[in-house]
Structure formats: C-alpha cells, structure tokens
Protein backbone atom coordinates (compact mmCIF):
# COMPACT_ATOMS: atom_id res chain seq x y z
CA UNK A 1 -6.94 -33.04 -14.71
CA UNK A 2 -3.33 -33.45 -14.42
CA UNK A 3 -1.85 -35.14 -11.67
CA UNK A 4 0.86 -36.60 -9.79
CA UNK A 5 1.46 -38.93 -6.81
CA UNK A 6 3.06 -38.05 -3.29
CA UNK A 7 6.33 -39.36 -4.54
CA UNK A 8 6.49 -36.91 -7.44
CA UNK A 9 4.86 -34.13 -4.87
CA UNK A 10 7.96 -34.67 -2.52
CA UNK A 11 10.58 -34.90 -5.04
CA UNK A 12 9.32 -31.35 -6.72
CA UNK A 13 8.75 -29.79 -3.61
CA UNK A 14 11.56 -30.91 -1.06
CA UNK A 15 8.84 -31.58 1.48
CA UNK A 16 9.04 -35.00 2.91
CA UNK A 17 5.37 -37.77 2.26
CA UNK A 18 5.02 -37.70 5.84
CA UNK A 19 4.79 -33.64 6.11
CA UNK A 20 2.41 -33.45 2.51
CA UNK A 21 0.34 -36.25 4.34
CA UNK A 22 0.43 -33.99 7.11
CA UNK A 23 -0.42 -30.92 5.51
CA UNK A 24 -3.38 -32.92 3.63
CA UNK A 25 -4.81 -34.12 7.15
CA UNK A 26 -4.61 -30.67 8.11
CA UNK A 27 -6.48 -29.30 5.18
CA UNK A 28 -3.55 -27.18 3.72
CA UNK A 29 -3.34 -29.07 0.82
CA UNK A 30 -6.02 -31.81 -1.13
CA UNK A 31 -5.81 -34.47 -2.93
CA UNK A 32 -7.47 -37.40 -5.08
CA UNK A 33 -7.64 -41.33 -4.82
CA UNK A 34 -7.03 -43.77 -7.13
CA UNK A 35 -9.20 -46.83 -7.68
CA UNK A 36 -6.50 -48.67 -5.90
CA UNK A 37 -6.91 -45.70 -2.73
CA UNK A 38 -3.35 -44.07 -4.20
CA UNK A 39 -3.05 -40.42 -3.33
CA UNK A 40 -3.33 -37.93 -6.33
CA UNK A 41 -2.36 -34.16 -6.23
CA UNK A 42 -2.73 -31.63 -8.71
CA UNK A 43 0.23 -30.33 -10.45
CA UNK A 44 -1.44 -26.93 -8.78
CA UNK A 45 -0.95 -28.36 -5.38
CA UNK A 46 2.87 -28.35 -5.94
CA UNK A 47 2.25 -24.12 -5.94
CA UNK A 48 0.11 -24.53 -2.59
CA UNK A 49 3.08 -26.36 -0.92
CA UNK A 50 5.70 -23.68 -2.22
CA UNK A 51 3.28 -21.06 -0.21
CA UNK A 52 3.48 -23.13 2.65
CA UNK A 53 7.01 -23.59 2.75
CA UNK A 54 7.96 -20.32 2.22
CA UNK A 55 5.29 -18.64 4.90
CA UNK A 56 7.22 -21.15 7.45
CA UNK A 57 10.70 -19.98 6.28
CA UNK A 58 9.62 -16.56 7.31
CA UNK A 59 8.03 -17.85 10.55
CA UNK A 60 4.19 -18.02 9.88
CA UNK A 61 2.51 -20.87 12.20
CA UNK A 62 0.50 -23.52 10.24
CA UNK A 63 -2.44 -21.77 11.63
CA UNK A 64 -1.62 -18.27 10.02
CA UNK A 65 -1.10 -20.32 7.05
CA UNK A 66 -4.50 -22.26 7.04
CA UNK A 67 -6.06 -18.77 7.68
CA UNK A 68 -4.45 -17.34 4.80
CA UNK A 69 -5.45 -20.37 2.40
CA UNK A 70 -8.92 -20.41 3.66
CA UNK A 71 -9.22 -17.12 2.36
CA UNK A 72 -8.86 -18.22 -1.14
CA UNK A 73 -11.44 -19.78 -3.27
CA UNK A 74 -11.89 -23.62 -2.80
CA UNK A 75 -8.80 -25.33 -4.00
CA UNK A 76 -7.11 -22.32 -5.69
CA UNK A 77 -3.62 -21.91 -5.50
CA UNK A 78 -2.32 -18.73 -4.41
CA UNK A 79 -2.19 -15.84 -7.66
CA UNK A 80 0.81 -13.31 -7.37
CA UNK A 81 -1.83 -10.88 -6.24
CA UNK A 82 -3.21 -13.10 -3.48
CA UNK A 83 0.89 -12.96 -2.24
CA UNK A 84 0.83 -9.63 -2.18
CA UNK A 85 -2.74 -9.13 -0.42
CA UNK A 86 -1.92 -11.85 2.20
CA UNK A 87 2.19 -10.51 2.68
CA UNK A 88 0.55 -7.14 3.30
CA UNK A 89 -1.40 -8.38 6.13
CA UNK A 90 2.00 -10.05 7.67
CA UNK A 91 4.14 -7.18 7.54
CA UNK A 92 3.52 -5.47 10.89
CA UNK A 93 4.13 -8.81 12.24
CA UNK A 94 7.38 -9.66 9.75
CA UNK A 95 8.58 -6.05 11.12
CA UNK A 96 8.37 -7.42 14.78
CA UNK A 97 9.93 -10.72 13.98
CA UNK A 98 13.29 -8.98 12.43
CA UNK A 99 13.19 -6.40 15.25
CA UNK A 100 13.62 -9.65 17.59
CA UNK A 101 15.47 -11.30 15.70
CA UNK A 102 17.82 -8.25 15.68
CA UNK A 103 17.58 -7.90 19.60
CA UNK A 104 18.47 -11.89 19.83
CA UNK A 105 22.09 -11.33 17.17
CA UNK A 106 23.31 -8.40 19.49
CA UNK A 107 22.98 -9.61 22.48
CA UNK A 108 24.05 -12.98 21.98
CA UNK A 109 27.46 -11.76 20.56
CA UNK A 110 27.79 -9.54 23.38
CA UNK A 111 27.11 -13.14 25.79
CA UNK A 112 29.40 -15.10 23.49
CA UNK A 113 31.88 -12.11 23.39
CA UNK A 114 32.06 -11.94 26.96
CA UNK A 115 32.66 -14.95 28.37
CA UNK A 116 31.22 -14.62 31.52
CA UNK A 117 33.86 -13.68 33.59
CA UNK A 118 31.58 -11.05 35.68
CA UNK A 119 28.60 -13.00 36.70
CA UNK A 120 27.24 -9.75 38.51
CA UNK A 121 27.10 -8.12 34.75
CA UNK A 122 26.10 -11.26 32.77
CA UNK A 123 22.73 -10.59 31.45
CA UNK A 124 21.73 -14.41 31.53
CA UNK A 125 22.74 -14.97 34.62
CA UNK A 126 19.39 -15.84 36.93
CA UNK A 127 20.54 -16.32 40.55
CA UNK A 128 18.06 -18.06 42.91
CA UNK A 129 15.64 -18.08 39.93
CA UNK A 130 14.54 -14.71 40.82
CA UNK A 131 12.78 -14.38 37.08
CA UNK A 132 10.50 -17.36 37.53
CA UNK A 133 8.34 -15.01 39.08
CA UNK A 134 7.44 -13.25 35.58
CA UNK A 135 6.32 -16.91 33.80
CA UNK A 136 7.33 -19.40 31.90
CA UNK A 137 9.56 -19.14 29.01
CA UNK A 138 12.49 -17.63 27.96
CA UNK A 139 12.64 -13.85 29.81
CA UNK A 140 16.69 -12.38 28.62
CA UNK A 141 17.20 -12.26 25.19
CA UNK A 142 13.38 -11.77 23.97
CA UNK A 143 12.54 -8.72 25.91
C-alpha cells in the first residue's frame, strides 16, 4: 500500500497534524505505524479528510460526520455516490441552516443600519434581562 506521513497529509490537505491527530483519535480517519511508531496514512485517507473538511464548511458537527463515515465499509473512502446518498440525507437540515443563516444577514443589517438611536424599537435590546426567562443562549437573531 501506498502511503504517506502526517506531514505530507497536512501539506495536501490544509488541515493542521494536530487536527489529523485529532480526527485519528476520534476515529474519522486511520492510520499505520512504522517500525520506528511513525504515523502512516493512506494516500485514500487524504479523500476521507477532504469529506471532513468540506461537511464542516457546510456546518456538519464531527458527530454527523462520524455517523456518516461509519456508514461506509471499513476504511473506505467516500465514492461520488456515497456523496450523494449521505448529502441527500443533509438537505432538510442544509435547507434550515441557509433559512437561518438568511434570518441572521437581514436582521443584522437592519441592527447595523440602525444605529440604535430608538432603544424602545431596537430588537437586541434586553432591558432588565426580561428574556433570560426563555434559556440560555442567544434568543434575537435565531428565532
């Protein structure tokens, strides 16, 4: 098998030793040892670590991710058609996240736009806290 070391990993992917080491102790990706206990990957592993990075670019948690590479065979790399199955299962949720993200451009240019010269219309404003009472978290922009 064809391989490469953590060096070669992070130059070809952009992803940092520390994050493939992390992605390796979280079972996302696997690798080899040397004699000398030298981490080998795969030249296939560089694919895996594309899938990862792109599922976080569009917002997937690791754990989405795991589940998603747990659904492949043992050490196989993600096909085109495995893509396709697995972004089909994200797309209600993809839907929601652009819907929110929408909600979060509007009305912060409205907040920036405004500059808060009516505190009695300022939709962030929060006097005596009175929104504690729904939880913890962010409650203006994301509803």
């Amino acid at each position: 098998m064809d391989t490469i070391t953590i060096g070669e990993l992070a130059h070809r992917s952009g992803v940092a030793p520390s994050a493939l080491r992390f992605y390796e102790d979280k079972g996302l990706i696997h690798s080899t040892r040397t004699s000398g206990n030298q981490r080998r990957y795969g030249r296939a592993e560089l694919r895996r670590v594309s899938f990862i990075r792109i599922a976080q670019q569009v917002g997937l948690s690791l754990d989405e991710i795991a589940a998603a590479l747990a659904s492949l065979p043992e050490n196989r790399t993600p096909t085109k058609a495995d893509w396709e199955r697995l972004s089909r299962k994200w797309q209600a949720r993809l839907e929601d996240q652009i819907t929110l993200i929408q909600r979060l451009k509007d009305r912060l240019a409205g907040c920036i736009g405004c500059g808060c010269l009516s505190l009695k219309k300022c939709s962030l404003s929060n006097p005596g806290d009175e929104y504690a009472a729904q939880g913890p978290g962010p409650r203006f922009l994301v509803k």
